[in-house]
C-alpha atoms as a PDB file:
ATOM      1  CA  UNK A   1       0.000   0.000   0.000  1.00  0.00           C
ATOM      2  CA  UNK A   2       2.723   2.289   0.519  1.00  0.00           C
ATOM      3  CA  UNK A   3       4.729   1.513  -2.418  1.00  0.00           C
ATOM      4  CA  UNK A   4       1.883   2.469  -4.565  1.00  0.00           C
ATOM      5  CA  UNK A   5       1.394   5.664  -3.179  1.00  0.00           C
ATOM      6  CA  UNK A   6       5.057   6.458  -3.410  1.00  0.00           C
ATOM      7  CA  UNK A   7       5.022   5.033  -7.119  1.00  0.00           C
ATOM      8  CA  UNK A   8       1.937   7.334  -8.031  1.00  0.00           C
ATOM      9  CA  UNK A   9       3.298  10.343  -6.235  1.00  0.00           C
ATOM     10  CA  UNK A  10       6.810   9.869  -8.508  1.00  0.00           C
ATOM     11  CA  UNK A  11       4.581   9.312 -11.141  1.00  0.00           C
ATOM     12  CA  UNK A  12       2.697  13.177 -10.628  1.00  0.00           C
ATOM     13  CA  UNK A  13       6.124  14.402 -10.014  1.00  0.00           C
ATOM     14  CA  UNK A  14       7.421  13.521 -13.179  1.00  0.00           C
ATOM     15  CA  UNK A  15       4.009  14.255 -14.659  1.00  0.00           C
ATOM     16  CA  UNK A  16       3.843  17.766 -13.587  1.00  0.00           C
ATOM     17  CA  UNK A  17       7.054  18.599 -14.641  1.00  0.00           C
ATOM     18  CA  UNK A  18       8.615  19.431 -11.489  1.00  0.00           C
ATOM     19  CA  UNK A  19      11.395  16.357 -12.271  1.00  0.00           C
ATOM     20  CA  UNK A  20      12.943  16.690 -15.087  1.00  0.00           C
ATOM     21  CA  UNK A  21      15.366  14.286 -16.964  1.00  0.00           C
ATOM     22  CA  UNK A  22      16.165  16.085 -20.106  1.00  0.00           C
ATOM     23  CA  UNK A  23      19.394  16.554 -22.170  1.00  0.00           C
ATOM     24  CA  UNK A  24      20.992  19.598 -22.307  1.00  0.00           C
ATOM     25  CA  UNK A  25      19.971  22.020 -25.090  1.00  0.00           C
ATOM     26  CA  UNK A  26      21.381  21.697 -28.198  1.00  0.00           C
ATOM     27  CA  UNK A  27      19.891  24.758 -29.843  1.00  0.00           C
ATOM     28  CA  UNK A  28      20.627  25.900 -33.215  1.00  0.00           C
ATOM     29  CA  UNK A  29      20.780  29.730 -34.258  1.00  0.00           C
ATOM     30  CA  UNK A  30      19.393  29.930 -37.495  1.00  0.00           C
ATOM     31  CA  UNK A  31      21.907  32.580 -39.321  1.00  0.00           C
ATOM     32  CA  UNK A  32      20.469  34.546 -42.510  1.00  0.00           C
ATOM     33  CA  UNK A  33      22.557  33.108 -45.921  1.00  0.00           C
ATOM     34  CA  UNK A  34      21.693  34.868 -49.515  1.00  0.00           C
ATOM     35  CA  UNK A  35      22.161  32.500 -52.620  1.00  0.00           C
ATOM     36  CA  UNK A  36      24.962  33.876 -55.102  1.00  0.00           C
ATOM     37  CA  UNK A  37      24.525  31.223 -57.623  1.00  0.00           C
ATOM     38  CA  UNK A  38      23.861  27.152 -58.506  1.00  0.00           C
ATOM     39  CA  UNK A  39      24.585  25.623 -60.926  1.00  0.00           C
ATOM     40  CA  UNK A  40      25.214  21.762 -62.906  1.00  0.00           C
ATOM     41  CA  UNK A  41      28.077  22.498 -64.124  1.00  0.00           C
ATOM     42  CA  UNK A  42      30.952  22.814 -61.300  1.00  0.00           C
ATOM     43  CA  UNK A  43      34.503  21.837 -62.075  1.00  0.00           C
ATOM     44  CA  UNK A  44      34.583  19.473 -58.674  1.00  0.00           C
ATOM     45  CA  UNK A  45      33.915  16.010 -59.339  1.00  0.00           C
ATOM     46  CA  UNK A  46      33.693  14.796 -55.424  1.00  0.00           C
ATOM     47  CA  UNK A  47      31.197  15.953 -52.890  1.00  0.00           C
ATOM     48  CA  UNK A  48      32.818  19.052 -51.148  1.00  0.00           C
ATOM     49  CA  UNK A  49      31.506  21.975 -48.459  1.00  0.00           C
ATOM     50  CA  UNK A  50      34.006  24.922 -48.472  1.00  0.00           C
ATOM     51  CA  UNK A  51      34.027  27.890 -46.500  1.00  0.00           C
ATOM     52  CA  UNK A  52      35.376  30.992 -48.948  1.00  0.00           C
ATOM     53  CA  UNK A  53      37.093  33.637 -46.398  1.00  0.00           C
ATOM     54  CA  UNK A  54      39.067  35.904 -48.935  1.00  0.00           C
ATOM     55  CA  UNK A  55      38.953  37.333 -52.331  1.00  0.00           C
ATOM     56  CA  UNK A  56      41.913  35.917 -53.372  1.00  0.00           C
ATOM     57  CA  UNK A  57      40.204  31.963 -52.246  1.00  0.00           C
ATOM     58  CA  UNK A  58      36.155  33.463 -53.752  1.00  0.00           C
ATOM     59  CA  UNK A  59      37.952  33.670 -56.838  1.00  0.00           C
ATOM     60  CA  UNK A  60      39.313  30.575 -57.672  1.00  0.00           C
ATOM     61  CA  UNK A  61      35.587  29.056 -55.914  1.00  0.00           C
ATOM     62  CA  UNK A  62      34.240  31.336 -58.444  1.00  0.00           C
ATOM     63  CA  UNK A  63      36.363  29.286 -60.984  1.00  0.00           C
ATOM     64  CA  UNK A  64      35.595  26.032 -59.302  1.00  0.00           C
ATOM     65  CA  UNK A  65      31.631  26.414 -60.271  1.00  0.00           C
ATOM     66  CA  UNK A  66      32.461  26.954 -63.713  1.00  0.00           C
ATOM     67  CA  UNK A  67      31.629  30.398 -63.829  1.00  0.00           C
ATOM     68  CA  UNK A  68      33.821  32.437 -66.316  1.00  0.00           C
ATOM     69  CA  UNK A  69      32.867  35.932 -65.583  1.00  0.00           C
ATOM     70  CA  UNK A  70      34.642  37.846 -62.805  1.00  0.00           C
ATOM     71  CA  UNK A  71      33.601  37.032 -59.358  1.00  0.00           C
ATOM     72  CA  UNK A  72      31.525  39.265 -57.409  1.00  0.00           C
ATOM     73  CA  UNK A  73      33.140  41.794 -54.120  1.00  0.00           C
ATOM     74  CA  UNK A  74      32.476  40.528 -50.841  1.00  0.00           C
ATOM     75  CA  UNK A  75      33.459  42.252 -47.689  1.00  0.00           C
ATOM     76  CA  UNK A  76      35.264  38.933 -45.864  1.00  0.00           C
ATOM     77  CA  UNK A  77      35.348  41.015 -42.481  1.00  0.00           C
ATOM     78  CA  UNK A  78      31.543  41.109 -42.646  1.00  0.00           C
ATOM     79  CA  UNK A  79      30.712  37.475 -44.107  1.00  0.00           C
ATOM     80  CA  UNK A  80      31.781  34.278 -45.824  1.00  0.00           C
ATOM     81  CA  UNK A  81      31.081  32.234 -48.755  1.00  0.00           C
ATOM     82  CA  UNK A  82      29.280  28.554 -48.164  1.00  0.00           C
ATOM     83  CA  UNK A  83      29.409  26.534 -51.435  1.00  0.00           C
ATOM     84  CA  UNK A  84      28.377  23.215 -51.074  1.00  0.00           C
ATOM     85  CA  UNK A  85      29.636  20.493 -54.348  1.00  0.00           C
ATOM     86  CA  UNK A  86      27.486  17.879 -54.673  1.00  0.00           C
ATOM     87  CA  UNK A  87      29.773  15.814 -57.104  1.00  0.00           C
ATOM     88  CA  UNK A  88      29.533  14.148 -60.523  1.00  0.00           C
ATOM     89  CA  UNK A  89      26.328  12.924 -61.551  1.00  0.00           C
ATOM     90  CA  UNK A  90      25.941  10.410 -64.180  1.00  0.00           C
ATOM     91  CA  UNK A  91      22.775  11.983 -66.116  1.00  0.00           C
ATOM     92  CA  UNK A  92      20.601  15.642 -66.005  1.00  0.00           C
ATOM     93  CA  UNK A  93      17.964  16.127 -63.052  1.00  0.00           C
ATOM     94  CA  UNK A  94      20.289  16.236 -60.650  1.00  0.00           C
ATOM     95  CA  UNK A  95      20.186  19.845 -58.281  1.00  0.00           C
ATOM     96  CA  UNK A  96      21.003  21.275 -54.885  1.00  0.00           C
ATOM     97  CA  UNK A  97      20.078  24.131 -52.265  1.00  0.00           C
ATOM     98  CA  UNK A  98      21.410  25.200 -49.130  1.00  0.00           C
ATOM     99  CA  UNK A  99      17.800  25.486 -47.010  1.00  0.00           C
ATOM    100  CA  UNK A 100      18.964  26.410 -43.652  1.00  0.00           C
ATOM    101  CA  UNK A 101      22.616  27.132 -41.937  1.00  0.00           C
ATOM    102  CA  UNK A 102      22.513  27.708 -38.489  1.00  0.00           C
ATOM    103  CA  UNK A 103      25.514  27.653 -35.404  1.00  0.00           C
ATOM    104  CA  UNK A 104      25.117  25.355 -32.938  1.00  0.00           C
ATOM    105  CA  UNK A 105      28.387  24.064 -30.293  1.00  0.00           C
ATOM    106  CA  UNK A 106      30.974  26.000 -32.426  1.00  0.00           C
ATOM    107  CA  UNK A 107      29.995  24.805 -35.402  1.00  0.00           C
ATOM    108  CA  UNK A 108      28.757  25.706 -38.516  1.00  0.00           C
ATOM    109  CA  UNK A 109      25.605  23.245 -39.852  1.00  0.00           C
ATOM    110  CA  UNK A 110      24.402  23.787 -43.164  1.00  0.00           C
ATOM    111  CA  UNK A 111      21.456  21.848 -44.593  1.00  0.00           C
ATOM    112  CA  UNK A 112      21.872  21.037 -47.749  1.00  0.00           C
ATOM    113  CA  UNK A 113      18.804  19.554 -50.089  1.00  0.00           C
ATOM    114  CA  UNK A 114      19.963  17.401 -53.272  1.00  0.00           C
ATOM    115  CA  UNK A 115      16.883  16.881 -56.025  1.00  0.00           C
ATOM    116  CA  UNK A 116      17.627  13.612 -57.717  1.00  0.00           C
ATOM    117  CA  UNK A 117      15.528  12.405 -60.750  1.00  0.00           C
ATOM    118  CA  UNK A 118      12.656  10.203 -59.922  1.00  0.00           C
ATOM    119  CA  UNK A 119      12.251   6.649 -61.924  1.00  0.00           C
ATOM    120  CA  UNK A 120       9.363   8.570 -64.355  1.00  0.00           C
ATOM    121  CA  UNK A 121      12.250  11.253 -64.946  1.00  0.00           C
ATOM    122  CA  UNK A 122      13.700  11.386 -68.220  1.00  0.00           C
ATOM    123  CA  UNK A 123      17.120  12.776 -68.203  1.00  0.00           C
ATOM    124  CA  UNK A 124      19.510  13.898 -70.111  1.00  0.00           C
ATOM    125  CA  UNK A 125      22.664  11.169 -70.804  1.00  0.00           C
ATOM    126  CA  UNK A 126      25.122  14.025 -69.788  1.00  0.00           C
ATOM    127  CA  UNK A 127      26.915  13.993 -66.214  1.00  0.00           C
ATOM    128  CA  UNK A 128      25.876  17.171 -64.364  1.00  0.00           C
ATOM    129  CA  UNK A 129      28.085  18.775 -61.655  1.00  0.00           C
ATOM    130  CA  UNK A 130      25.562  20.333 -59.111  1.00  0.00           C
ATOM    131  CA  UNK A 131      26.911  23.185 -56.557  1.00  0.00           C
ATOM    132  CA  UNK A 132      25.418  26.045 -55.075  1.00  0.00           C
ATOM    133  CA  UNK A 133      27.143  29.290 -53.683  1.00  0.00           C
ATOM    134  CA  UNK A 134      25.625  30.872 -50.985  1.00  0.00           C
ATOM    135  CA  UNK A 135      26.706  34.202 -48.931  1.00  0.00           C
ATOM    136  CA  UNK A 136      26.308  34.384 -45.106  1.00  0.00           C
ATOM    137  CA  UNK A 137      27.821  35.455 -41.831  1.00  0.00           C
ATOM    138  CA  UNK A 138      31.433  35.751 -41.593  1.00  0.00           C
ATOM    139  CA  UNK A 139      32.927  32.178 -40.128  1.00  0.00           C
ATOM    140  CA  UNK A 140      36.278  30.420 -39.919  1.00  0.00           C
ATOM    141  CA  UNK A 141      35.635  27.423 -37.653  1.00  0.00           C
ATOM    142  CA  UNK A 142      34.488  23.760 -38.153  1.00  0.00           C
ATOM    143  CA  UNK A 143      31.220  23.595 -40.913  1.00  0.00           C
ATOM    144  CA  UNK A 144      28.783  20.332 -41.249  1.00  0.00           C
ATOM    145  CA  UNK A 145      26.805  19.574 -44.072  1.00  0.00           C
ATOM    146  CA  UNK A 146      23.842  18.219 -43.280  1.00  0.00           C
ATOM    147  CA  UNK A 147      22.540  16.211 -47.027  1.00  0.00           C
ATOM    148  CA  UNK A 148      18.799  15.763 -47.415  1.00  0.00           C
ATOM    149  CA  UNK A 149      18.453  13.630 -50.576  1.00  0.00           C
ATOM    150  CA  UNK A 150      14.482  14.603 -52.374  1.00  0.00           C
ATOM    151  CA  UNK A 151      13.791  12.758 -55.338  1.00  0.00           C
ATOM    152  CA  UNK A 152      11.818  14.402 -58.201  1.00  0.00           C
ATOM    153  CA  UNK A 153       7.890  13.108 -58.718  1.00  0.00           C
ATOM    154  CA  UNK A 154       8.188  13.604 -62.817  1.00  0.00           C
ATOM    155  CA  UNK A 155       4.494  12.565 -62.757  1.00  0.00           C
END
């Protein structure tokens, strides 16, 4: 008899909150990024995430996604360049997006989204080199992509 009242008064302890057994937070601060480009057709045939923190480095990335024009300014003391490589793909329908980055324990995480073609797809028998260049707060420590994979309903 008084086991069960000492089992149902832990149990409306725990229940009402007033024991708690949780981790502790792992919060992420979202940080705003601004896309610069994509594209298919990167020179970088393995996946790759690099952080661009100078001029000089932004313009051989801007090189790296097969871009010919010159690369655009960007104030380095202010932000950094995120360009994520996704790789060679054998065929067309292939794509990627950053859709979040956010700081969380030091770190950098960036979610990145690749679009792969769906089995109705038809593609193109052409390998594809998808990347995507985004700007966003200035940062020189550890990154992590985190790779969502979404395949294509060509319905």
């Amino acid at each position: 008899m008084i086991r069960n009242a000492i089992v149902r008064l832990a149990s409306c302890v725990v229940l009402s909150g007033a024991l708690s057994f949780s981790a502790p937070s792992k919060a992420t601060a979202q940080v705003p990024f601004e896309e610069l480009h994509t594209t298919t057709r990167a020179k970088i045939r393995s996946p790759k995430l690099e952080i661009v923190t100078s001029q000089d480095q932004f313009v051989n990335a801007w090189r790296e996604l097969g871009r010919r024009d010159a690369a655009p300014p960007v104030d380095f003391r202010r932000q950094s360049v995120v360009i994520y490589f996704a790789g060679v793909k054998a065929t067309t329908g292939y794509g990627v997006a950053i859709e979040r980055i956010g700081v969380r324990a030091g770190s950098l995480e960036i979610d990145v989204v690749e679009t792969i073609p769906g089995d109705r797809c038809g593609t193109g028998q052409t390998a594809t080199f998808p990347a995507v260049a985004v700007l966003t707060i200035p940062w020189k420590h550890e990154a992590e992509p985190n790779l969502r994979r979404v395949e294509h309903n060509c319905n």
